[in-house]
N, C-alpha and C. Protein backbone atom coordinates (compact mmCIF):
# COMPACT_ATOMS: atom_id res chain seq x y z
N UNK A 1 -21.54 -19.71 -26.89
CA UNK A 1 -20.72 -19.62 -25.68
C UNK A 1 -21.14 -18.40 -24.86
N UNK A 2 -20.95 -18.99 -23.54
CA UNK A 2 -21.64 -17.50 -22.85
C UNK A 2 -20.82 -16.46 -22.62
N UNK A 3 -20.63 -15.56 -22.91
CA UNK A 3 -20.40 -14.40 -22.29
C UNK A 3 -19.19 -14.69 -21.12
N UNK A 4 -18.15 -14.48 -20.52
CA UNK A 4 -17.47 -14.39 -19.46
C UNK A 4 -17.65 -12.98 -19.12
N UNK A 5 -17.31 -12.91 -17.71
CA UNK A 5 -17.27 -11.20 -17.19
C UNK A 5 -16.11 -10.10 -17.94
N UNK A 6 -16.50 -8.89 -17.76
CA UNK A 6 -15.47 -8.61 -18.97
C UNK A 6 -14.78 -7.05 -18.57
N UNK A 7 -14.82 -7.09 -17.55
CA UNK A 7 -14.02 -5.75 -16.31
C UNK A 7 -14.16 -6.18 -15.07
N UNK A 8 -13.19 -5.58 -14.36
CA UNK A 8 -13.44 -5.53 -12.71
C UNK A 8 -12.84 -4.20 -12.08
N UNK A 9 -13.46 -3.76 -10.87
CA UNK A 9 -12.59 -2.43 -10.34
C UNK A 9 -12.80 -2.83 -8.90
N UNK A 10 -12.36 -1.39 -8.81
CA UNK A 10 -12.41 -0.96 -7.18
C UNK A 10 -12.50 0.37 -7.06
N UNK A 11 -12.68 0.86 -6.24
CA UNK A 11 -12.30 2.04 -5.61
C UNK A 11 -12.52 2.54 -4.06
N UNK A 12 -11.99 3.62 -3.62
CA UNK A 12 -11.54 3.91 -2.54
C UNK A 12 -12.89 3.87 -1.73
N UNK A 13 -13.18 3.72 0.18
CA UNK A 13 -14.32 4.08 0.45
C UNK A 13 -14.38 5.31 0.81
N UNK A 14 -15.32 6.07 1.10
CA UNK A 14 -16.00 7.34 1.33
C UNK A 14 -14.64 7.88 2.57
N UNK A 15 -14.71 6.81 3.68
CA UNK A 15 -13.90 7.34 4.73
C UNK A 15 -12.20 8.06 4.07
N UNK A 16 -12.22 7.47 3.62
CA UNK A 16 -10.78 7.99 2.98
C UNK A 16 -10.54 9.35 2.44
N UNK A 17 -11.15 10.16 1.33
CA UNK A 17 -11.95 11.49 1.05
C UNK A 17 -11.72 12.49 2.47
N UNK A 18 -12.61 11.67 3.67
CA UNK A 18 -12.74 12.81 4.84
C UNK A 18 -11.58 12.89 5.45
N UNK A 19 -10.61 11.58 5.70
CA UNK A 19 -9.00 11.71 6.19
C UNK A 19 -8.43 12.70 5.77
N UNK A 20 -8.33 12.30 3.95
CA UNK A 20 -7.36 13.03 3.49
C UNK A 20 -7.56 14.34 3.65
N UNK A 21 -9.10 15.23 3.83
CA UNK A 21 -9.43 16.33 3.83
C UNK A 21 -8.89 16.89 5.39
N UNK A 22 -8.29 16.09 6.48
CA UNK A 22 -7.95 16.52 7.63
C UNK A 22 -6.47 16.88 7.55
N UNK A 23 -5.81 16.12 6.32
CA UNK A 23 -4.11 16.20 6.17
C UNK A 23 -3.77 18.09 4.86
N UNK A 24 -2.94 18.20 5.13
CA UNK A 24 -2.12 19.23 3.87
C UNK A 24 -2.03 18.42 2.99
N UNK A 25 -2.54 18.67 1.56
CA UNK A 25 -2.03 18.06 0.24
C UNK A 25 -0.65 18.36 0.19
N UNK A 26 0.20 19.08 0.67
CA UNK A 26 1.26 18.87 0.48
C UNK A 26 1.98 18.45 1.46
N UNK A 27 3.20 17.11 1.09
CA UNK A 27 4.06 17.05 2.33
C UNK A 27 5.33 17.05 2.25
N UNK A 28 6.10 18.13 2.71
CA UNK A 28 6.93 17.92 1.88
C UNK A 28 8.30 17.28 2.63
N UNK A 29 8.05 16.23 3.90
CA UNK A 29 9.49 15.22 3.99
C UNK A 29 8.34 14.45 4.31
N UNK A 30 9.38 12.84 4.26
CA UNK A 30 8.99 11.76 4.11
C UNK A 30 8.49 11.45 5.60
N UNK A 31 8.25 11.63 6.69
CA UNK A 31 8.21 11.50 7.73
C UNK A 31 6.50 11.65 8.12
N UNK A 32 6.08 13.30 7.12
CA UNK A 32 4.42 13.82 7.15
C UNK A 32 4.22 13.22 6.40
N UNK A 33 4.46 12.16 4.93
CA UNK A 33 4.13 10.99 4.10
C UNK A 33 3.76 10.24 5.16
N UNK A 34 4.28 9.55 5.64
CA UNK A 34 4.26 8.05 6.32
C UNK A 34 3.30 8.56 7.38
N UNK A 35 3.24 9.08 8.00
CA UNK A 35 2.03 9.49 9.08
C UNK A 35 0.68 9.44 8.23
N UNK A 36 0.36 9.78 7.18
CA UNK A 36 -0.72 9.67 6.39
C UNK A 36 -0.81 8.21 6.17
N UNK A 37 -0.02 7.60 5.72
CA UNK A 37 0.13 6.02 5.48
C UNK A 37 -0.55 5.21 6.89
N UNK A 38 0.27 5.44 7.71
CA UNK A 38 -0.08 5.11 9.05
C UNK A 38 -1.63 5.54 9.08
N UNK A 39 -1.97 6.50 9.03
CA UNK A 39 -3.48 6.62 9.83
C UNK A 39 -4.67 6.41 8.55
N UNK A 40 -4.34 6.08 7.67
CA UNK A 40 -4.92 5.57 6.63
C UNK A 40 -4.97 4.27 7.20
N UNK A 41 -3.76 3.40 7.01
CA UNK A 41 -3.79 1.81 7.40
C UNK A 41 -4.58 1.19 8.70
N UNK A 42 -4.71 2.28 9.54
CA UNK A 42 -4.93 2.17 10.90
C UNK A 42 -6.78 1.84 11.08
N UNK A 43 -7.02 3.31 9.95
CA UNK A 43 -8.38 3.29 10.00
C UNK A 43 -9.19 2.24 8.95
N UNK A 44 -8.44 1.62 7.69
CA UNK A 44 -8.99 0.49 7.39
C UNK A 44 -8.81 -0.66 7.34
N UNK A 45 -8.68 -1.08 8.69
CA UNK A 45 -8.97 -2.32 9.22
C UNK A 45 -9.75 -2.07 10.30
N UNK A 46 -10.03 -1.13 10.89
CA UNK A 46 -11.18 -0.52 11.45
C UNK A 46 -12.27 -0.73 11.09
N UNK A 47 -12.88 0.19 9.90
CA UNK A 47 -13.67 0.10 9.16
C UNK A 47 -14.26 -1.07 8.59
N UNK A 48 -13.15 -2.32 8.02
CA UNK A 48 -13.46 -3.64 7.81
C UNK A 48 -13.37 -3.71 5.78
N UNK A 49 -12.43 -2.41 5.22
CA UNK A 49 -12.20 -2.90 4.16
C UNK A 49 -10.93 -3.42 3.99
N UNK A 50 -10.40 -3.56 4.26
CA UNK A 50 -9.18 -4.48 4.51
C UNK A 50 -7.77 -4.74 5.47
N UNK A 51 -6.92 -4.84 5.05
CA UNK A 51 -5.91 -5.20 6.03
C UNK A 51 -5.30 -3.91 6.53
N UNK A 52 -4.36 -3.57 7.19
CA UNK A 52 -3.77 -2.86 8.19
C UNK A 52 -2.72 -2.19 6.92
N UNK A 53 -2.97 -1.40 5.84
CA UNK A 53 -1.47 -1.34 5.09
C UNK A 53 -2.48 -0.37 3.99
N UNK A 54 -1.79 0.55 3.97
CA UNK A 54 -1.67 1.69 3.19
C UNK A 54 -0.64 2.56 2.38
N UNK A 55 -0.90 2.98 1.22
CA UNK A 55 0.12 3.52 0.62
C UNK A 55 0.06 5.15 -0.06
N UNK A 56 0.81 6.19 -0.15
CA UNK A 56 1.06 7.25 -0.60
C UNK A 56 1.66 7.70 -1.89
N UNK A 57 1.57 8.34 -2.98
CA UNK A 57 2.01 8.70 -3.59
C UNK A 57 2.03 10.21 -4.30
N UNK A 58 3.79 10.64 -4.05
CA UNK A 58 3.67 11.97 -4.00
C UNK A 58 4.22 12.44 -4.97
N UNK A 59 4.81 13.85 -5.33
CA UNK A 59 5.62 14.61 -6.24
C UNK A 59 6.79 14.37 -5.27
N UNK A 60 7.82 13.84 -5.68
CA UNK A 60 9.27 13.43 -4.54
C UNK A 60 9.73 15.07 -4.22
N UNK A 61 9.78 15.78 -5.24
CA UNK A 61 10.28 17.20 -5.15
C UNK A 61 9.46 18.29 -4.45
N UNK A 62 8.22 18.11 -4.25
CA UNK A 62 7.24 19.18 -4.00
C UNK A 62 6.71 18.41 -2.61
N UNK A 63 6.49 17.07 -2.84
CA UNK A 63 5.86 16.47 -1.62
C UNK A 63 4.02 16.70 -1.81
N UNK A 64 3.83 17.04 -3.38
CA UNK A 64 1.96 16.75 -3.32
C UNK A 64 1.65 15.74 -3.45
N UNK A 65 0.19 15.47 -2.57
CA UNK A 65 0.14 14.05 -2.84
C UNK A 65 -0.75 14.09 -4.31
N UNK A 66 -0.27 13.22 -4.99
CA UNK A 66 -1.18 12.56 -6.04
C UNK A 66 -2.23 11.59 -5.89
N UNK A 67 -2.19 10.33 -5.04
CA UNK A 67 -3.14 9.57 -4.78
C UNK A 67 -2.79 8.51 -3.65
N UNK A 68 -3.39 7.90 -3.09
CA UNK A 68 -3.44 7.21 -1.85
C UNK A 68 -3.93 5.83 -2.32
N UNK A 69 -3.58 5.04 -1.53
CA UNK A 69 -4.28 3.90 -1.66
C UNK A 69 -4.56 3.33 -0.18
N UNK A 70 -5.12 2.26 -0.14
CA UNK A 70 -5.13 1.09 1.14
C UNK A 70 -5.56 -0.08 0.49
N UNK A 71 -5.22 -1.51 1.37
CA UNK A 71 -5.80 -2.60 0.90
C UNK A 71 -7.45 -2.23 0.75
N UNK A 72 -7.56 -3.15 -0.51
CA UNK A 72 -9.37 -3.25 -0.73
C UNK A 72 -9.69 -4.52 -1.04
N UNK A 73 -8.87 -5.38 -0.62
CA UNK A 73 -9.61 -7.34 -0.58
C UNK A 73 -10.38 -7.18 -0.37
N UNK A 74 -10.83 -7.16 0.95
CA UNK A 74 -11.97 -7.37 1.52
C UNK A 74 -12.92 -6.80 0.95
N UNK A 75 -13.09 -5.17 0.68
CA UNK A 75 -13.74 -4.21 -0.08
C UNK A 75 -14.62 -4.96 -1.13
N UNK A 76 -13.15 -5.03 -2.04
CA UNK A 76 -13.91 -5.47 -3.72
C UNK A 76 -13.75 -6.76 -3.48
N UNK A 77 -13.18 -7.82 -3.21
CA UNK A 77 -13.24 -9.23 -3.95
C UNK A 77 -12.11 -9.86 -4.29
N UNK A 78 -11.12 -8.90 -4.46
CA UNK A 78 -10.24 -8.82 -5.47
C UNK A 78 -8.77 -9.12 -4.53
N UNK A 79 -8.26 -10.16 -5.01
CA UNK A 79 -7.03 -10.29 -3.76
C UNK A 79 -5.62 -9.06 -4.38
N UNK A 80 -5.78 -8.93 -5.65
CA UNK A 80 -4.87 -8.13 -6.16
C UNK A 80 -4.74 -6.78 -5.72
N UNK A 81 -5.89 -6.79 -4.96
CA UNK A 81 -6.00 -4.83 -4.22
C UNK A 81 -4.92 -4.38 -3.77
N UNK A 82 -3.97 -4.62 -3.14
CA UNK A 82 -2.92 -4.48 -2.17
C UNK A 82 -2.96 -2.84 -2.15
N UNK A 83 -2.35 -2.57 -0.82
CA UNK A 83 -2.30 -1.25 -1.01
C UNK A 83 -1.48 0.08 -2.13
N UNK A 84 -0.71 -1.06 -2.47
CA UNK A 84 0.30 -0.29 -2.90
C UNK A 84 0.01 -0.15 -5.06
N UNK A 85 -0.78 -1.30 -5.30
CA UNK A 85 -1.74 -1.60 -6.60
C UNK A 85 -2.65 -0.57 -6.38
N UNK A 86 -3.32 -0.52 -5.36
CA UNK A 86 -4.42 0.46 -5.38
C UNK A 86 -3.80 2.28 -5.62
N UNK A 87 -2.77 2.66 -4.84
CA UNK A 87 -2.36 3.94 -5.21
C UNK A 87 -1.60 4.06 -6.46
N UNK A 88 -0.69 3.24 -6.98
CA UNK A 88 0.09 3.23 -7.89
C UNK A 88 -0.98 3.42 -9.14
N UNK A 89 -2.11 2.33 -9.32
CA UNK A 89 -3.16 2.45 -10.14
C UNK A 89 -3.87 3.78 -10.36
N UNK A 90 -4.28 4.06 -9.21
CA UNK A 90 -4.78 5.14 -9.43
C UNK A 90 -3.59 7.03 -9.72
N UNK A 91 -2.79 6.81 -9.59
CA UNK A 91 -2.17 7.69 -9.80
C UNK A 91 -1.33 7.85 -11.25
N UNK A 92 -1.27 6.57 -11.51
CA UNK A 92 -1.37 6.33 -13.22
C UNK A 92 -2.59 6.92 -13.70
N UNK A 93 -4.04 7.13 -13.39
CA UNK A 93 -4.99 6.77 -13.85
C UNK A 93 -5.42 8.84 -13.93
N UNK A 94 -4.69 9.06 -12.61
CA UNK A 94 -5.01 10.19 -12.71
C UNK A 94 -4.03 11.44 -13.75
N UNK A 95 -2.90 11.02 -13.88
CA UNK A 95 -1.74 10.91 -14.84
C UNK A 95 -1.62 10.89 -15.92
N UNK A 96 -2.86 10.03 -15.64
CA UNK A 96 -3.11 9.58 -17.69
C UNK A 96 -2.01 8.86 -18.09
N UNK A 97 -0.82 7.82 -17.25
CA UNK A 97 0.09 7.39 -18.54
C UNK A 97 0.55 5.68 -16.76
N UNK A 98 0.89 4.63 -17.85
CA UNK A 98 0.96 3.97 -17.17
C UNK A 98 2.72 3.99 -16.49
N UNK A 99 3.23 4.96 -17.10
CA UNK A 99 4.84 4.96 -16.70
C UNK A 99 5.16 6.51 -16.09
N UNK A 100 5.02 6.40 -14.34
CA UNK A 100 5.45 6.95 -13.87
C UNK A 100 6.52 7.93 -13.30
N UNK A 101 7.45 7.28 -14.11
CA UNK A 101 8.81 7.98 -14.50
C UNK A 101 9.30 8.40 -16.03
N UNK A 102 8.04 8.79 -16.26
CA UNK A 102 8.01 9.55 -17.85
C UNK A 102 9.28 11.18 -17.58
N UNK A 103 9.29 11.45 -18.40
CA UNK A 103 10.41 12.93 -18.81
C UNK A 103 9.78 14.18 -18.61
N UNK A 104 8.39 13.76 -19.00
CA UNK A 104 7.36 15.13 -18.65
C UNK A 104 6.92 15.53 -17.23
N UNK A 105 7.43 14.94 -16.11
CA UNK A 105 7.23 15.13 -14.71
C UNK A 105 8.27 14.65 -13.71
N UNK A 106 8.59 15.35 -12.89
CA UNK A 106 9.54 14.82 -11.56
C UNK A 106 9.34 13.41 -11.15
N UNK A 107 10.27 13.27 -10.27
CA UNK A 107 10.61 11.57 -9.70
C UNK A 107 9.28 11.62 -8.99
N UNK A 108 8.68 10.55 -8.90
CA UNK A 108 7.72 10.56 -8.43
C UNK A 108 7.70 8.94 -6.70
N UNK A 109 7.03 9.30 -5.73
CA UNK A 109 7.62 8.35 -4.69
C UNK A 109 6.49 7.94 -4.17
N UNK A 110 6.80 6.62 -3.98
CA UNK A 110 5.49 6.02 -2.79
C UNK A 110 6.21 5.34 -1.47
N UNK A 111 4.84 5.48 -1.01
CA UNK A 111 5.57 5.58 0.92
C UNK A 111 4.35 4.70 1.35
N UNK A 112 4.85 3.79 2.28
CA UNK A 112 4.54 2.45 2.53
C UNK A 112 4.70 2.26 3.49
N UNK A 113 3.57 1.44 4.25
CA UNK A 113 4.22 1.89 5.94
C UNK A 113 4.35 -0.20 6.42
N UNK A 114 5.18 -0.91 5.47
CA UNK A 114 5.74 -1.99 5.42
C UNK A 114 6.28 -2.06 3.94
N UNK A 115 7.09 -2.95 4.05
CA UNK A 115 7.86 -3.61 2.22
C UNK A 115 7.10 -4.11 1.92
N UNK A 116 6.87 -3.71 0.74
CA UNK A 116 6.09 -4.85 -0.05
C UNK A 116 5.89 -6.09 -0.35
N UNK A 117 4.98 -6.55 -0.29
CA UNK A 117 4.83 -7.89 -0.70
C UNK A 117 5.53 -8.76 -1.87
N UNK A 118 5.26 -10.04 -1.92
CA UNK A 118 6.19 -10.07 -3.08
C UNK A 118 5.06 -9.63 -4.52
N UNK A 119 3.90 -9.74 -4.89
CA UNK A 119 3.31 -9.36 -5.38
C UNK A 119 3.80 -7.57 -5.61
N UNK A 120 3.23 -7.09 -4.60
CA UNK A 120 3.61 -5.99 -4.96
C UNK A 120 5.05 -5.26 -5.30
N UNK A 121 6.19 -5.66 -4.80
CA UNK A 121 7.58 -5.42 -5.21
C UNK A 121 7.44 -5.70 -6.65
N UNK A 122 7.02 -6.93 -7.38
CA UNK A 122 6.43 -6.57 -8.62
C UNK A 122 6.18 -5.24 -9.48
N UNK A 123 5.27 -4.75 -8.44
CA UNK A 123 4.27 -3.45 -9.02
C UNK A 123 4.92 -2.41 -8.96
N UNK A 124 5.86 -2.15 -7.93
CA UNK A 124 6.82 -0.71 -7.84
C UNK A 124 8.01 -1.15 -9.10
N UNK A 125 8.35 -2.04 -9.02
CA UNK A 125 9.40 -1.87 -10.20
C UNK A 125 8.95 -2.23 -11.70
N UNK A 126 7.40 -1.83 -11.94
CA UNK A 126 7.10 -1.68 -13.26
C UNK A 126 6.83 0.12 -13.15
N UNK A 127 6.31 0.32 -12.30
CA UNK A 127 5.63 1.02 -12.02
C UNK A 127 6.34 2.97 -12.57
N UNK A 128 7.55 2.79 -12.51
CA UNK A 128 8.31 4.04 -12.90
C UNK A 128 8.23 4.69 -11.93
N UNK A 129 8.01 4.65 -10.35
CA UNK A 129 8.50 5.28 -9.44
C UNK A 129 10.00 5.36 -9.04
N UNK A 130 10.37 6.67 -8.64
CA UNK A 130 12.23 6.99 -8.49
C UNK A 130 12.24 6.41 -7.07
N UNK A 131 11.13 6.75 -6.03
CA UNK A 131 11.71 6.49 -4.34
C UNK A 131 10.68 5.94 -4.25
N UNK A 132 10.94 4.70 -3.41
CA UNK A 132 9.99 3.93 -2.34
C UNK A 132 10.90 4.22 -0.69
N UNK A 133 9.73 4.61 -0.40
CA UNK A 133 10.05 4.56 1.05
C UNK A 133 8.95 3.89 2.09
N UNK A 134 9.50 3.04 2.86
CA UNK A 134 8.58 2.09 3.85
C UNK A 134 9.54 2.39 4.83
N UNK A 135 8.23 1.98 6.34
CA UNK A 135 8.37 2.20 7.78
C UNK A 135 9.42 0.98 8.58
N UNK A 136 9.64 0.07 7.38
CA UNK A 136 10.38 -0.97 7.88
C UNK A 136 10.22 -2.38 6.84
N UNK A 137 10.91 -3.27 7.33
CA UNK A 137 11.16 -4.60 6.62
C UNK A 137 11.26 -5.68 7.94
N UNK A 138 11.42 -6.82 7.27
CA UNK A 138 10.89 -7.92 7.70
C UNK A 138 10.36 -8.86 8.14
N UNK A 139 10.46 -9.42 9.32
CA UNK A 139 9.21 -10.73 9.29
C UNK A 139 8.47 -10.50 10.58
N UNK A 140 8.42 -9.41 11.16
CA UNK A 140 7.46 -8.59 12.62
C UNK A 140 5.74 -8.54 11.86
N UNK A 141 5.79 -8.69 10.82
CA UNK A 141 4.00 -8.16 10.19
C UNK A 141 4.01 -9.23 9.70
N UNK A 142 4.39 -10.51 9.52
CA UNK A 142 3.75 -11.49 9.61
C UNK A 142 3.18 -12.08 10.81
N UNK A 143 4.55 -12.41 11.96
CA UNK A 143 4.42 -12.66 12.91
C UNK A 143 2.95 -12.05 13.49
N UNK A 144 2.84 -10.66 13.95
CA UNK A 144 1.68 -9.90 14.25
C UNK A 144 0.47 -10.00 13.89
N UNK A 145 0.62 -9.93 12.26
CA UNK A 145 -0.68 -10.32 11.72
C UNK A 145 -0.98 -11.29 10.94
N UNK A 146 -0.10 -12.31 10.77
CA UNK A 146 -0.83 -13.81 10.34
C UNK A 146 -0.48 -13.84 8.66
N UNK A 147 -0.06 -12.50 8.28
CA UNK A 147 -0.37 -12.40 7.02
C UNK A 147 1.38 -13.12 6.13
N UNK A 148 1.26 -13.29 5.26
CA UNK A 148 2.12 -14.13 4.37
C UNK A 148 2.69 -13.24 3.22
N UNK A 149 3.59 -12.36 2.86
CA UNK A 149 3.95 -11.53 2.28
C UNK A 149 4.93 -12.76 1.06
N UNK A 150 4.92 -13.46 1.01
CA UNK A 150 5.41 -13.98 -0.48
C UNK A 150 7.02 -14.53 -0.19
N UNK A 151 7.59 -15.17 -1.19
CA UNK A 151 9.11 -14.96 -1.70
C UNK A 151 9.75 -13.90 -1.91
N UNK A 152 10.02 -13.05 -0.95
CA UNK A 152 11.06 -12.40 -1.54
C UNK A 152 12.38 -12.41 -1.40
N UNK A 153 13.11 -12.09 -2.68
CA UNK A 153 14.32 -12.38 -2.65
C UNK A 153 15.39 -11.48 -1.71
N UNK A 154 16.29 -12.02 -1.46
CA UNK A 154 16.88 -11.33 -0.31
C UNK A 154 17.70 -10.05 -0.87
N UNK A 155 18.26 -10.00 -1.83
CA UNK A 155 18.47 -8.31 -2.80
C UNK A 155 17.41 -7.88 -3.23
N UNK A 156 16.05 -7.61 -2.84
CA UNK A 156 15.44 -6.91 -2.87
C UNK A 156 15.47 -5.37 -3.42
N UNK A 157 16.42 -4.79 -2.21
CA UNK A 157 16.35 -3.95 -2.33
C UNK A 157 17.38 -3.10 -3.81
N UNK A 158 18.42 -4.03 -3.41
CA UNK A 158 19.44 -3.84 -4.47
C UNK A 158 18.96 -4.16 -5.88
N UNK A 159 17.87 -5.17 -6.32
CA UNK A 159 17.17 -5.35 -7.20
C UNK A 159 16.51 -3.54 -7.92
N UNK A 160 16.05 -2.88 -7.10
CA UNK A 160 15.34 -1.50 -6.94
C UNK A 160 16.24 -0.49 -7.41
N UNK A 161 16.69 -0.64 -6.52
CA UNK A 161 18.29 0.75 -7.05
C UNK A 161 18.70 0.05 -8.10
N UNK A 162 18.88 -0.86 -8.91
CA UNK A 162 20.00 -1.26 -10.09
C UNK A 162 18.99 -0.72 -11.03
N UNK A 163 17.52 -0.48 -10.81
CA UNK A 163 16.65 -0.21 -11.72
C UNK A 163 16.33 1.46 -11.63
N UNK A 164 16.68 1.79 -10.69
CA UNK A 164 16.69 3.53 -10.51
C UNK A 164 15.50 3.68 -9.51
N UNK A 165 15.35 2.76 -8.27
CA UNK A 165 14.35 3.31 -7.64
C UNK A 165 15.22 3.37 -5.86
N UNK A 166 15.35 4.90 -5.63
CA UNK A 166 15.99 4.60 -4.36
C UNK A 166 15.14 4.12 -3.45
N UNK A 167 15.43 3.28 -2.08
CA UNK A 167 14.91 2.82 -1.26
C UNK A 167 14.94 3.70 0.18
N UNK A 168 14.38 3.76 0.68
CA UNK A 168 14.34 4.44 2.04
C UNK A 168 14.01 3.78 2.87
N UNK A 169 14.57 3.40 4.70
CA UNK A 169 13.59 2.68 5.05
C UNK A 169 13.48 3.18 6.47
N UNK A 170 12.92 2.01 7.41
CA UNK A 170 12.51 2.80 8.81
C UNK A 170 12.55 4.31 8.88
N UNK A 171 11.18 4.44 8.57
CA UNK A 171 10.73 5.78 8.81
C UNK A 171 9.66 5.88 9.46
N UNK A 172 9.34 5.98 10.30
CA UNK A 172 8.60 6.21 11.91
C UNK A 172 7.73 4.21 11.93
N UNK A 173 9.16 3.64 12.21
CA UNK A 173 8.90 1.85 12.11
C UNK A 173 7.67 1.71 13.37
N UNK A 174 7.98 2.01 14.79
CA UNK A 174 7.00 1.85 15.95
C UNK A 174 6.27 2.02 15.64
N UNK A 175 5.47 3.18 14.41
CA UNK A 175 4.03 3.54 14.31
C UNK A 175 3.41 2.39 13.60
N UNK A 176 4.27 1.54 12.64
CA UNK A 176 3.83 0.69 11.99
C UNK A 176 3.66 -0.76 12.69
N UNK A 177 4.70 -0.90 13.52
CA UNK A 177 4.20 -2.46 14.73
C UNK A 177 2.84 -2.14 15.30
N UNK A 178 3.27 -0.49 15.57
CA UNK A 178 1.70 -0.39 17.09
C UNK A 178 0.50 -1.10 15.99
N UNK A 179 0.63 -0.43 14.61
CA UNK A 179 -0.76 -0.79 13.72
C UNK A 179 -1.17 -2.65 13.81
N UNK A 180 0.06 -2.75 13.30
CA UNK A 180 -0.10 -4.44 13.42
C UNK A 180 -0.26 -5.50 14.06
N UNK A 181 0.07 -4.96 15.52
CA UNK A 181 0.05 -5.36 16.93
C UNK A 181 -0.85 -5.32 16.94
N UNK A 182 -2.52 -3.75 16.81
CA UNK A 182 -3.55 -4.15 17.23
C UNK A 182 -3.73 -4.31 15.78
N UNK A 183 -4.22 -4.52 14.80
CA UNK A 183 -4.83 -5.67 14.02
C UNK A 183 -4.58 -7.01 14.57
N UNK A 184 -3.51 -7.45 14.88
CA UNK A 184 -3.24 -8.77 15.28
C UNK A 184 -3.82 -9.66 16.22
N UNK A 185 -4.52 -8.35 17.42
CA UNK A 185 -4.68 -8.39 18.67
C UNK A 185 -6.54 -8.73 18.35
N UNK A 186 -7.37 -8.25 17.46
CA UNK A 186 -8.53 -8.57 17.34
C UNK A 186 -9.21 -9.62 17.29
N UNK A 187 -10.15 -9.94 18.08
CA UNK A 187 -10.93 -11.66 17.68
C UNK A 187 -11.08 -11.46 16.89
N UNK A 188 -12.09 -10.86 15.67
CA UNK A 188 -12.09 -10.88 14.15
C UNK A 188 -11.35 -10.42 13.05
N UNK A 189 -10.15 -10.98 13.73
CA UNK A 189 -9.07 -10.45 12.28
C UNK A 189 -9.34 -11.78 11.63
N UNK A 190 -9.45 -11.15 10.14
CA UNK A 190 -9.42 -11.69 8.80
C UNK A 190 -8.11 -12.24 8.47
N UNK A 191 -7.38 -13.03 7.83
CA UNK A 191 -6.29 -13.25 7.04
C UNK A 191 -6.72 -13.93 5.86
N UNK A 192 -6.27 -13.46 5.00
CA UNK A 192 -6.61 -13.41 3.38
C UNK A 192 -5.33 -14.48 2.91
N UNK A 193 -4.68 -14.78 3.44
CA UNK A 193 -3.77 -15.41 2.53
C UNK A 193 -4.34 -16.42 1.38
N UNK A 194 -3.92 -17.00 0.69
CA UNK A 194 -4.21 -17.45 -0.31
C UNK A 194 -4.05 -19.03 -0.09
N UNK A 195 -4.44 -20.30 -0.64
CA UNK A 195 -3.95 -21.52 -0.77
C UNK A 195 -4.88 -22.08 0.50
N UNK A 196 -6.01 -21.84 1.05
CA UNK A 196 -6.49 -21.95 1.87
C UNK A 196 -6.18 -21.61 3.74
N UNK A 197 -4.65 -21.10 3.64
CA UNK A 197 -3.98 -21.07 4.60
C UNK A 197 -4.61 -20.00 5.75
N UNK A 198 -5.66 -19.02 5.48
CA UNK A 198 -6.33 -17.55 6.05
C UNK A 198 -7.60 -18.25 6.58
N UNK A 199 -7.54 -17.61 7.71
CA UNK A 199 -9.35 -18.01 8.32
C UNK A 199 -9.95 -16.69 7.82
N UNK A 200 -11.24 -16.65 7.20
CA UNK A 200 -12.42 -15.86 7.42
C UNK A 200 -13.22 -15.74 8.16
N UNK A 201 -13.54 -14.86 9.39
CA UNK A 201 -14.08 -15.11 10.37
C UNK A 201 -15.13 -13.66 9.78
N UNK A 202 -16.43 -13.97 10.07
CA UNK A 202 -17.36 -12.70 9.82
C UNK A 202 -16.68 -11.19 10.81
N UNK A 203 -16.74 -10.38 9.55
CA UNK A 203 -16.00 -8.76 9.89
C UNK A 203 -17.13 -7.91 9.15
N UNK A 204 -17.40 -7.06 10.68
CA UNK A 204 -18.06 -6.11 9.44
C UNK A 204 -17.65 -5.05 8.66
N UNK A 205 -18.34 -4.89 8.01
CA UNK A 205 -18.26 -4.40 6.10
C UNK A 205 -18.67 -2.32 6.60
């Protein structure tokens, strides 16, 4: 029998490194979070590694960042990239422990400049983060950008808090339409959805 493949990754591109080197590692309200989110998300769909959506993850108490993410579909291959898989992953990774709300460190928060998908709402409530905070909710970032964010259930949020993760929301929301508006607005926007429902139109890489 042959062999099947037997790992897969990802990781961040180069552009990301020089952003973050323009921001303070530390932020300490949720407001200088989400502005990082924002101009992260902004610049990769620019670039052409993936969709318009980026994520943060900080010390909730101190406001350092630990690790960043953005979508990387397009990037790696991989539809599971989401932005919010990509920072959560890696900030486990840098952590060393897959449970984020361990005893040996403060509440720890990610900042999202939309709700999660239903995929990803998944990922924050394994994930042992205390605060999620996003720029907004509902159905404006589909509309905008074509994209298909899942089932989610309508206690959502209340789902989160019964588990110990407070929610935060609209926190600088306009910055997050303007993003989606122009992704939306491009002849070569991509949509990835799944089930054949997404056009692929050539984007460059």
């Amino acid at each position: 029998m042959q062999m099947t493949t037997t790992r897969f990754g990802a990781q961040l591109p180069d552009w990301v490194a020089l952003e973050l080197a323009a921001v303070d590692p530390v932020l300490p309200d949720a407001e200088e979070r989400m502005r990082v989110a924002h101009r992260l998300a902004g610049r990769n769909h620019r670039e052409g590694t993936g969709g318009p959506f980026a994520a943060v993850v900080t010390d909730a108490g101190t406001g350092e960042i630990i690790a960043v993410g953005v979508n990387l579909v397009l990037a790696s291959g991989l539809s599971g990239m989401h932005a919010e898989v990509v920072a959560l992953s890696l900030a486990q990774a840098h952590l060393g422990t897959w449970n984020l709300g361990g005893p040996e460190r403060g509440p720890i928060e990610l900042a999202v400049n939309w709700r999660p998908c239903a995929m990803c709402y998944g990922a924050v409530l394994w994930s042992g983060v205390a605060r999620l905070v996003i720029a907004g909710e509902g159905d404006e970032v589909e509309h905008l950008t074509g994209f298909d964010e899942g089932p989610m259930r309508p206690d959502w949020k209340e789902q989160l808090q019964a588990r110990g993760v407070e929610v935060h929301t609209d926190v600088l929301r306009a910055e997050a339409l303007a993003t989606f508006a122009e992704y939306g607005a491009r002849d070569d926007v991509i949509v990835y959805n799944g089930g054949g429902r997404g056009v692929t139109p050539a984007l460059s890489q």
